[in-house]
N, C-alpha and C. Protein backbone atom coordinates (compact mmCIF):
# COMPACT_ATOMS: atom_id res chain seq x y z
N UNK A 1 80.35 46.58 -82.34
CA UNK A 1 80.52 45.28 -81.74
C UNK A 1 80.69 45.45 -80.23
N UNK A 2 79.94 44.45 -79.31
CA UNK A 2 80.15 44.30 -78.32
C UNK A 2 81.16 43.48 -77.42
N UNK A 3 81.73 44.06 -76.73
CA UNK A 3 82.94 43.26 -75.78
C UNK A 3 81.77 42.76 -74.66
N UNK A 4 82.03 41.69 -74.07
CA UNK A 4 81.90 41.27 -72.77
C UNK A 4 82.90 41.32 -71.66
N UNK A 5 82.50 41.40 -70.42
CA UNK A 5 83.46 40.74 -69.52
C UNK A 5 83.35 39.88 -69.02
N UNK A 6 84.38 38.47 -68.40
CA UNK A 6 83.97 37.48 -67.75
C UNK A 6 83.17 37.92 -66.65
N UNK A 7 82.29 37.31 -66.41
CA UNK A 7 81.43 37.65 -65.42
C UNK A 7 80.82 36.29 -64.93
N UNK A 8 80.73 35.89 -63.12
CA UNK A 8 80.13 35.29 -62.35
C UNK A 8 78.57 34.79 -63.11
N UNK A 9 78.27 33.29 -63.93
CA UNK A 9 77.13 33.65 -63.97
C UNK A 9 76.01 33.40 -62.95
N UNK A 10 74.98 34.00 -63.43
CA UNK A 10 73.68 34.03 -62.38
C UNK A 10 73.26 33.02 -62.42
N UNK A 11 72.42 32.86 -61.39
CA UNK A 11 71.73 31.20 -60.72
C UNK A 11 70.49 31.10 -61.91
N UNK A 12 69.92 32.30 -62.21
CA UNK A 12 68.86 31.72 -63.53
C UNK A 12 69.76 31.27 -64.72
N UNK A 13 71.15 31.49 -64.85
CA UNK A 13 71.60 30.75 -66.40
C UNK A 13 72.37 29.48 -65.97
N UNK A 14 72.53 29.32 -64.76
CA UNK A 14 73.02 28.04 -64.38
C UNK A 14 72.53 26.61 -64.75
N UNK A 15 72.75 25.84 -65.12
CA UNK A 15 72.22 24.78 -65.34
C UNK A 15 71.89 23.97 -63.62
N UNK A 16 70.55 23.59 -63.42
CA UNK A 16 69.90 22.84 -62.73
C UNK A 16 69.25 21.61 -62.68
N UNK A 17 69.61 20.51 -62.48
CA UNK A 17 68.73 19.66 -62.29
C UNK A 17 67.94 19.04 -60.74
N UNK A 18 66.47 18.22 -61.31
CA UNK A 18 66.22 18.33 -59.59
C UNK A 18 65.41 16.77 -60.67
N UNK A 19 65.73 15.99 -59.01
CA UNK A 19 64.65 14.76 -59.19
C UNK A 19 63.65 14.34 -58.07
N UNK A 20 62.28 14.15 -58.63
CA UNK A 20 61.25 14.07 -58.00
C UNK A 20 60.71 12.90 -57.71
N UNK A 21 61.02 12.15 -56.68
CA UNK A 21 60.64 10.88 -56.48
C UNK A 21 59.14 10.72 -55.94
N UNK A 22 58.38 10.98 -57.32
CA UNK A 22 56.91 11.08 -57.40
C UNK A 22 56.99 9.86 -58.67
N UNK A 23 55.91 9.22 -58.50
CA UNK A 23 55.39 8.43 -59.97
C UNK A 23 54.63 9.24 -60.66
N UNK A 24 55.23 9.20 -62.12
CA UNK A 24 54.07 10.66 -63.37
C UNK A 24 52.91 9.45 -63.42
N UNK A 25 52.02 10.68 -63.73
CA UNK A 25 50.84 10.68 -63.79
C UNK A 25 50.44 11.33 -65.04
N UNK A 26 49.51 10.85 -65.53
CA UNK A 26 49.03 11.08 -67.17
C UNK A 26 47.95 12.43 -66.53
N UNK A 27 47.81 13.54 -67.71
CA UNK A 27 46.30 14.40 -66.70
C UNK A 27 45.15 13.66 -67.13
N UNK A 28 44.47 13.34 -67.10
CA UNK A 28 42.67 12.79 -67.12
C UNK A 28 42.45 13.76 -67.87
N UNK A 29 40.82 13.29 -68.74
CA UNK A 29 40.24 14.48 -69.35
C UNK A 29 39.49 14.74 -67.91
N UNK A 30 38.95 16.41 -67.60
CA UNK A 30 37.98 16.06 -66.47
C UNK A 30 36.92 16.77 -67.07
N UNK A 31 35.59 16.81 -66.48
CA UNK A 31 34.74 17.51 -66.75
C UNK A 31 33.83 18.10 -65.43
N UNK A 32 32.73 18.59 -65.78
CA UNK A 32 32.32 19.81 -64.64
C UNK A 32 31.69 18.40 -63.42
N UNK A 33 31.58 17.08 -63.60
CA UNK A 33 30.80 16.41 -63.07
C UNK A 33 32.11 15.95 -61.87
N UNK A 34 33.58 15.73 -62.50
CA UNK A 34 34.60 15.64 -61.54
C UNK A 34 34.12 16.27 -60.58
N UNK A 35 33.68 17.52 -60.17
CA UNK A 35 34.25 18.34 -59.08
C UNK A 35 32.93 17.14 -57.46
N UNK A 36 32.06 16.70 -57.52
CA UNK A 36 31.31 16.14 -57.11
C UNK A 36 31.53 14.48 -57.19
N UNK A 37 32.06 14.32 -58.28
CA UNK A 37 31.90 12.36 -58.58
C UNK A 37 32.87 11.84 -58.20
N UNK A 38 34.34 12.54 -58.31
CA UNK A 38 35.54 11.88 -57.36
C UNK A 38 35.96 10.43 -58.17
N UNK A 39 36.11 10.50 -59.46
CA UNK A 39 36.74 9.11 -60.04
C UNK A 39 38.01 8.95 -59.36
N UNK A 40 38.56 8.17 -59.48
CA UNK A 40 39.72 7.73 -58.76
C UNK A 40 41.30 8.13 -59.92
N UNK A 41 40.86 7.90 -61.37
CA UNK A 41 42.02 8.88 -62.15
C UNK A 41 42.17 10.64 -61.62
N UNK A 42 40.82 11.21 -61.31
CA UNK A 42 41.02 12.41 -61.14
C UNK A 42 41.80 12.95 -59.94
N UNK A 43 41.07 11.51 -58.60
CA UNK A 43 41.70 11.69 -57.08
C UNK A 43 43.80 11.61 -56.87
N UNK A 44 43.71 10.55 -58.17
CA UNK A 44 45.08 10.20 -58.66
C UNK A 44 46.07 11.44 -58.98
N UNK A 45 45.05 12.44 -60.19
CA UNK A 45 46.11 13.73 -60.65
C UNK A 45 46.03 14.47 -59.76
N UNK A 46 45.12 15.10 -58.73
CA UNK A 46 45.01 15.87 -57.94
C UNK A 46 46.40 15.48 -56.62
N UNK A 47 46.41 14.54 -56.03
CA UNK A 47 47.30 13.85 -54.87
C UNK A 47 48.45 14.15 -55.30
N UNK A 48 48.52 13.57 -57.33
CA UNK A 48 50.02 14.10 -57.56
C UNK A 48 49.94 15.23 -57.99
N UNK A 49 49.58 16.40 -58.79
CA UNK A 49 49.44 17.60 -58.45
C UNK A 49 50.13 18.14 -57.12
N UNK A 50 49.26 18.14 -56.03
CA UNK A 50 49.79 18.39 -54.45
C UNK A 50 51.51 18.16 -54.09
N UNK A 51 51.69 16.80 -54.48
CA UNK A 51 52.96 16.51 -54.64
C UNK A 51 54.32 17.32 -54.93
N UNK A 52 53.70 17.39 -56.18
CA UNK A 52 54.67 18.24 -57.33
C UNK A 52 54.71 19.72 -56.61
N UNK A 53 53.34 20.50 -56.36
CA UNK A 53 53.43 21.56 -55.70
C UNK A 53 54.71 21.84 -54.56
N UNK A 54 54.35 20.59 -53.35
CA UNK A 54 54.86 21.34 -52.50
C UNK A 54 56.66 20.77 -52.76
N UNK A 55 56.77 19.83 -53.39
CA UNK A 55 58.45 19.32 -53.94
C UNK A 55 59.18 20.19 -54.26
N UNK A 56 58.44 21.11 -55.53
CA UNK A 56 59.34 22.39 -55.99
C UNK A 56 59.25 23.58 -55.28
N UNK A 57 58.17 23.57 -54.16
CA UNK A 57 58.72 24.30 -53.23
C UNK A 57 59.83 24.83 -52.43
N UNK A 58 59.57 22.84 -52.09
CA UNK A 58 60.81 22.48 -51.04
C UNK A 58 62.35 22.61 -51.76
N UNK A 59 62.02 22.64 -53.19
CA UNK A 59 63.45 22.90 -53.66
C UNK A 59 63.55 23.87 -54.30
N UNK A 60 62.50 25.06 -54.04
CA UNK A 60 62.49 26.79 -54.60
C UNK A 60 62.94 26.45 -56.53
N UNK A 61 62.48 25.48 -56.87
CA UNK A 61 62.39 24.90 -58.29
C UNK A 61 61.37 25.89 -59.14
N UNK A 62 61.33 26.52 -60.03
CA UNK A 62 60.46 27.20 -60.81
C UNK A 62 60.44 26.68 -62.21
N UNK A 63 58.96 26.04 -62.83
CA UNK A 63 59.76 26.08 -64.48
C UNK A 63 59.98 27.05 -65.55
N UNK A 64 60.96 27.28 -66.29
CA UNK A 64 61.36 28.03 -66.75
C UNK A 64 60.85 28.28 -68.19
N UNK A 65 60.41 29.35 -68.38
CA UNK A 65 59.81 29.35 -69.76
C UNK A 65 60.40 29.16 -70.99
N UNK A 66 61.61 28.17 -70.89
CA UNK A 66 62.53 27.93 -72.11
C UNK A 66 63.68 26.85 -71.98
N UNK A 67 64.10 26.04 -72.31
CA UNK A 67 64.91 25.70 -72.02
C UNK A 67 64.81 24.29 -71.03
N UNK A 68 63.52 24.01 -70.86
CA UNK A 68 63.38 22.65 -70.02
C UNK A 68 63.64 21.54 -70.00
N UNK A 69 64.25 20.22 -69.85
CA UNK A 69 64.38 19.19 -70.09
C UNK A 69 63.41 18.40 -68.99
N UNK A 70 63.10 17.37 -69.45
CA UNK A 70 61.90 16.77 -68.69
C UNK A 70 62.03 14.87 -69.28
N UNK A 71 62.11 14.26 -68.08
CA UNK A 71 62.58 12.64 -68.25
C UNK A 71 61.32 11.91 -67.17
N UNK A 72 60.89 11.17 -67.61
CA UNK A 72 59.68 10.40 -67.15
C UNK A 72 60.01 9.58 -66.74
N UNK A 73 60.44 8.91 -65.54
CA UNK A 73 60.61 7.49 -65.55
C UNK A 73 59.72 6.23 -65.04
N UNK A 74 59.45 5.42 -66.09
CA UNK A 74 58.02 4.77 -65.38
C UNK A 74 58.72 3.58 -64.94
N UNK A 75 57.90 3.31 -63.66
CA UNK A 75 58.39 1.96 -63.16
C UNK A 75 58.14 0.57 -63.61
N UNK A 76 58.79 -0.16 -63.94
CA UNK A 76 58.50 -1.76 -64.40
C UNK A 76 57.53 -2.18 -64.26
N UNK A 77 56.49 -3.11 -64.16
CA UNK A 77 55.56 -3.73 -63.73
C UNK A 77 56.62 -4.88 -62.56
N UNK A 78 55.59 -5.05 -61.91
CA UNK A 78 56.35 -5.96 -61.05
C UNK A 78 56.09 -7.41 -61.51
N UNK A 79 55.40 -8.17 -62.33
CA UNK A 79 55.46 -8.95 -62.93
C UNK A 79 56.00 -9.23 -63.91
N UNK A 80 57.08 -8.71 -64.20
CA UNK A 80 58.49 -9.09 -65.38
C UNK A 80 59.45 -9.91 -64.79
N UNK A 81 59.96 -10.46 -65.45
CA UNK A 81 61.17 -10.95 -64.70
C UNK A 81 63.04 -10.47 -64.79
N UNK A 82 63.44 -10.45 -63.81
CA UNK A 82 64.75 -9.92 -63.71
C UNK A 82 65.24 -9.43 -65.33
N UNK A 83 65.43 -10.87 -65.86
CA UNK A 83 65.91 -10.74 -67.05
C UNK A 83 65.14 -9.62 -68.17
N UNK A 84 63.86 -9.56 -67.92
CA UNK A 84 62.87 -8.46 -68.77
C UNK A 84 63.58 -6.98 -68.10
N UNK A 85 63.47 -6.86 -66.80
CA UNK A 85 63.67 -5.64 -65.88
C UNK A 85 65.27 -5.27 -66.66
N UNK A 86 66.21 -6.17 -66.44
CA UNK A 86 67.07 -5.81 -66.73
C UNK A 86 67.92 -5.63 -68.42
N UNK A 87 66.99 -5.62 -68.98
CA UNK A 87 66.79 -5.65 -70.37
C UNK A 87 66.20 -4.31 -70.76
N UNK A 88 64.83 -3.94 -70.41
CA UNK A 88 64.32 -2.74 -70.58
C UNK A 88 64.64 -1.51 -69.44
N UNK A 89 65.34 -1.82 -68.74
CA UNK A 89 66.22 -0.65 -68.09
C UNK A 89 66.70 0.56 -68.76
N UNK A 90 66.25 1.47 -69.13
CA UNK A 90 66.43 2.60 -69.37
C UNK A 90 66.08 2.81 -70.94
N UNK A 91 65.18 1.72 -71.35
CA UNK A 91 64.45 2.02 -72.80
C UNK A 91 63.62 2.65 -72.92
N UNK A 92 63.22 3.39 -74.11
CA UNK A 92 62.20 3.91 -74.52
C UNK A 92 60.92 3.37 -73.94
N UNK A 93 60.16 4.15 -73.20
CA UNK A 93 58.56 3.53 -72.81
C UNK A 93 57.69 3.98 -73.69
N UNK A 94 57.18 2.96 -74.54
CA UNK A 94 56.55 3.12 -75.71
C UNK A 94 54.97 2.82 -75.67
N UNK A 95 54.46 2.79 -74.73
CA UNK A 95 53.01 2.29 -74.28
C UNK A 95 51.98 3.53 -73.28
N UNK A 96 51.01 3.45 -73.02
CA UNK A 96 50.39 4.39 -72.80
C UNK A 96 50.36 4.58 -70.91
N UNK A 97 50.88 5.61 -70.74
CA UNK A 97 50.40 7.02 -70.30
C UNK A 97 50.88 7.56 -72.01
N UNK A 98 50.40 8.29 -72.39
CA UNK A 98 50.60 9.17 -73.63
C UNK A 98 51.64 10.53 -72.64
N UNK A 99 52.39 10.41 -73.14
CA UNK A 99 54.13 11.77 -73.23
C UNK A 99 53.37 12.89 -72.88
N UNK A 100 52.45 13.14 -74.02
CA UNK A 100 51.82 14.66 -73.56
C UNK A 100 50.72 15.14 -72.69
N UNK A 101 50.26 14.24 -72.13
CA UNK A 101 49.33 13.87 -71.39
C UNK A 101 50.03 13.60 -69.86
N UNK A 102 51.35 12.93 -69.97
CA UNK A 102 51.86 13.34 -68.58
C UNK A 102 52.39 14.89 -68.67
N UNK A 103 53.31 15.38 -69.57
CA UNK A 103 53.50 16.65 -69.84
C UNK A 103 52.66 17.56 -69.12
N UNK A 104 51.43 17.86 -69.73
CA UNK A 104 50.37 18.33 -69.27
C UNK A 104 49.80 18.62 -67.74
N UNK A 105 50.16 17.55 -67.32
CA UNK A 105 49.97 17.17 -65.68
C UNK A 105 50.92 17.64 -64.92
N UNK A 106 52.23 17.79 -65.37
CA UNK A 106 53.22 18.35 -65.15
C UNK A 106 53.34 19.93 -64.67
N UNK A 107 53.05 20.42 -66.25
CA UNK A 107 53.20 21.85 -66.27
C UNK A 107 52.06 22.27 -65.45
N UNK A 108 50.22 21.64 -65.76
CA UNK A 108 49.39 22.21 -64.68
C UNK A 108 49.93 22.09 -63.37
N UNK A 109 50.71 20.98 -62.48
CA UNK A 109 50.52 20.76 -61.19
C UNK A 109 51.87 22.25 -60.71
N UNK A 110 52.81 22.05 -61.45
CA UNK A 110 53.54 23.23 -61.24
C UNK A 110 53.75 24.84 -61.47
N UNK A 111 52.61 24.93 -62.70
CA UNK A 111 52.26 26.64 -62.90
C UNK A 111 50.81 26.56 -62.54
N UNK A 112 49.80 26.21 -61.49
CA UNK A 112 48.31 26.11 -61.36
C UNK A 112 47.86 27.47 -61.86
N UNK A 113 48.09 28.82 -61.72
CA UNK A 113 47.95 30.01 -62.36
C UNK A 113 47.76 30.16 -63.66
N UNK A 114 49.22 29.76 -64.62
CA UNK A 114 49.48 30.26 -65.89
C UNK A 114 50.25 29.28 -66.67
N UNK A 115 49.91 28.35 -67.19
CA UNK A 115 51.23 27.90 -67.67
C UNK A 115 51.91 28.14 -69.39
N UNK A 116 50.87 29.25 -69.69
CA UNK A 116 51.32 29.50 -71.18
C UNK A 116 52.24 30.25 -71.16
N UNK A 117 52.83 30.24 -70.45
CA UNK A 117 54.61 31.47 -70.56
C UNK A 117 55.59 30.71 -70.87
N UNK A 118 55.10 28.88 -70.87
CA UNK A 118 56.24 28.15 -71.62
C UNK A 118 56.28 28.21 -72.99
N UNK A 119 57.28 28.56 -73.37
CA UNK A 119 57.24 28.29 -74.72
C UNK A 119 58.28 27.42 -75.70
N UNK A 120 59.48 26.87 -74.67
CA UNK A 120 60.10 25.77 -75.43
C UNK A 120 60.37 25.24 -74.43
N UNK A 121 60.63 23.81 -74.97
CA UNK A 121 61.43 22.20 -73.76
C UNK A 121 61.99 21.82 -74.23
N UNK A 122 63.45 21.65 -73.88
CA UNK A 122 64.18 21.10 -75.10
C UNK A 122 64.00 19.89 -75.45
N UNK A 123 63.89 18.94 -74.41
CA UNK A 123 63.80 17.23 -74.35
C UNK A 123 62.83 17.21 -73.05
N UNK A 124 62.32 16.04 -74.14
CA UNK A 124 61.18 15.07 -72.83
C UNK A 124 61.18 14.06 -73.39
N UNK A 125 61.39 12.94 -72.70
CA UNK A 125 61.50 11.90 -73.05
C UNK A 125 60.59 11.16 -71.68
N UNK A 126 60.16 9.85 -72.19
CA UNK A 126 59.77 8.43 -70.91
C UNK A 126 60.85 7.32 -70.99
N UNK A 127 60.93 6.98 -69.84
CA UNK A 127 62.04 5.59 -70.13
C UNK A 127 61.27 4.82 -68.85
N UNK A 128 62.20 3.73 -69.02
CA UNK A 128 61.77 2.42 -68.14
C UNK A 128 62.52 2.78 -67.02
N UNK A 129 62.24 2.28 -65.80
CA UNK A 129 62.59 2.31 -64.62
C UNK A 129 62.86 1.69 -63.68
N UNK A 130 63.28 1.17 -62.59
CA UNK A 130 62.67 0.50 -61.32
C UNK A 130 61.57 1.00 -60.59
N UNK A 131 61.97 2.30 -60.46
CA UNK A 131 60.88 3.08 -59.58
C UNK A 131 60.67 4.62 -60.35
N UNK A 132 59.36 5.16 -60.23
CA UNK A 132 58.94 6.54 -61.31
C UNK A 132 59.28 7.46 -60.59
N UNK A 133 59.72 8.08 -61.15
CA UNK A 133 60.39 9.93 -60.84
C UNK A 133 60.29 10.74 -61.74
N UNK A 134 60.83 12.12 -61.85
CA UNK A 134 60.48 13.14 -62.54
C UNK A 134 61.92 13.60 -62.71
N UNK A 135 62.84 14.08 -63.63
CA UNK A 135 63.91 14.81 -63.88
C UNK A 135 63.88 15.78 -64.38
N UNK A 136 63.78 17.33 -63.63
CA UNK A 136 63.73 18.53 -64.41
C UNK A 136 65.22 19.04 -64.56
N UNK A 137 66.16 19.41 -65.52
CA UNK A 137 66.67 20.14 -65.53
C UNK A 137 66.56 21.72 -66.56
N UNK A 138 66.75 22.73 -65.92
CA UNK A 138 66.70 24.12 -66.74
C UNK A 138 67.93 24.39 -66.47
C-alpha cells in the first residue's frame, strides 16, 4: 500500500474555468468546392474558428484530453418578449444548432492538428442566454 504526502497540487489538476464571449457556431458539412465558393456558413465557422484560436491563446487555455466540461450558451432571439426572455433564461436549448455539431466546431477550431487525443467530456450541455459564449472548464 501506498502512503501519499500532502502535496501543493499542480496547475494541470487544478480545476479551471474560462469564458469565451464568442457566439457557438454549429461546424457545416464542407466539401472540396468550399475552398473556392466561400458560402457564408463556411465564412461563419472559419471567423469563429480564428476566434477560438487566438482566445485560448490569450488565456494559454489547452483542451484537455479528459475531463472537459463544455456549456453553450445561445442567445435569445431578439424577437421574444421580456416575459419569454425571462422565462427561458437558462433552459435547455432544444432546437437546432445540433450539440454535436457545435461540439465539433469546437474541438476542430481549438486542436486544428489533432483532436483525437480527446477521449472523455464530462458535461456539455446548450442553454438559453442573453448573449452566446462558450464555458470551458477542465
Amino acid at each position: 500500500m501506498r502512503t501519499t504526502r500532502n502535496r501543493k497540487p499542480s496547475p494541470e489538476s487544478e480545476a479551471f474555468t474560462i469564458c469565451l464571449d464568442i457566439e457557438p457556431v454549429p461546424k457545416p458539412r464542407m466539401t472540396q468546392r468550399d475552398k473556392w465558393q466561400k458560402r457564408s456558413c463556411v465564412l461563419r465557422y472559419r471567423a469563429f474558428a480564428d476566434l477560438v484560436r487566438s482566445e485560448l491563446a490569450r488565456h494559454d487555455f489547452t483542451l484537455p484530453a479528459e475531463g472537459l466540461s463544455v456549456r453553450f450558451d445561445m442567445p435569445m432571439p431578439v424577437s421574444w418578449s421580456k416575459r419569454r426572455r425571462n422565462e427561458m433564461r437558462g433552459k435547455p436549448h432544444r432546437q437546432r444548432p445540433d450539440l454535436d455539431n457545435m461540439l465539433k466546431a469546437l474541438t476542430d477550431a481549438a486542436m486544428p492538428d489533432d483532436d483525437s487525443g480527446i477521449w472523455h467530456i464530462a458535461e456539455i450541455e446548450k442553454r438559453w442566454a442573453d448573449e452566446g459564449s462558450i464555458t470551458l472548464t477542465k
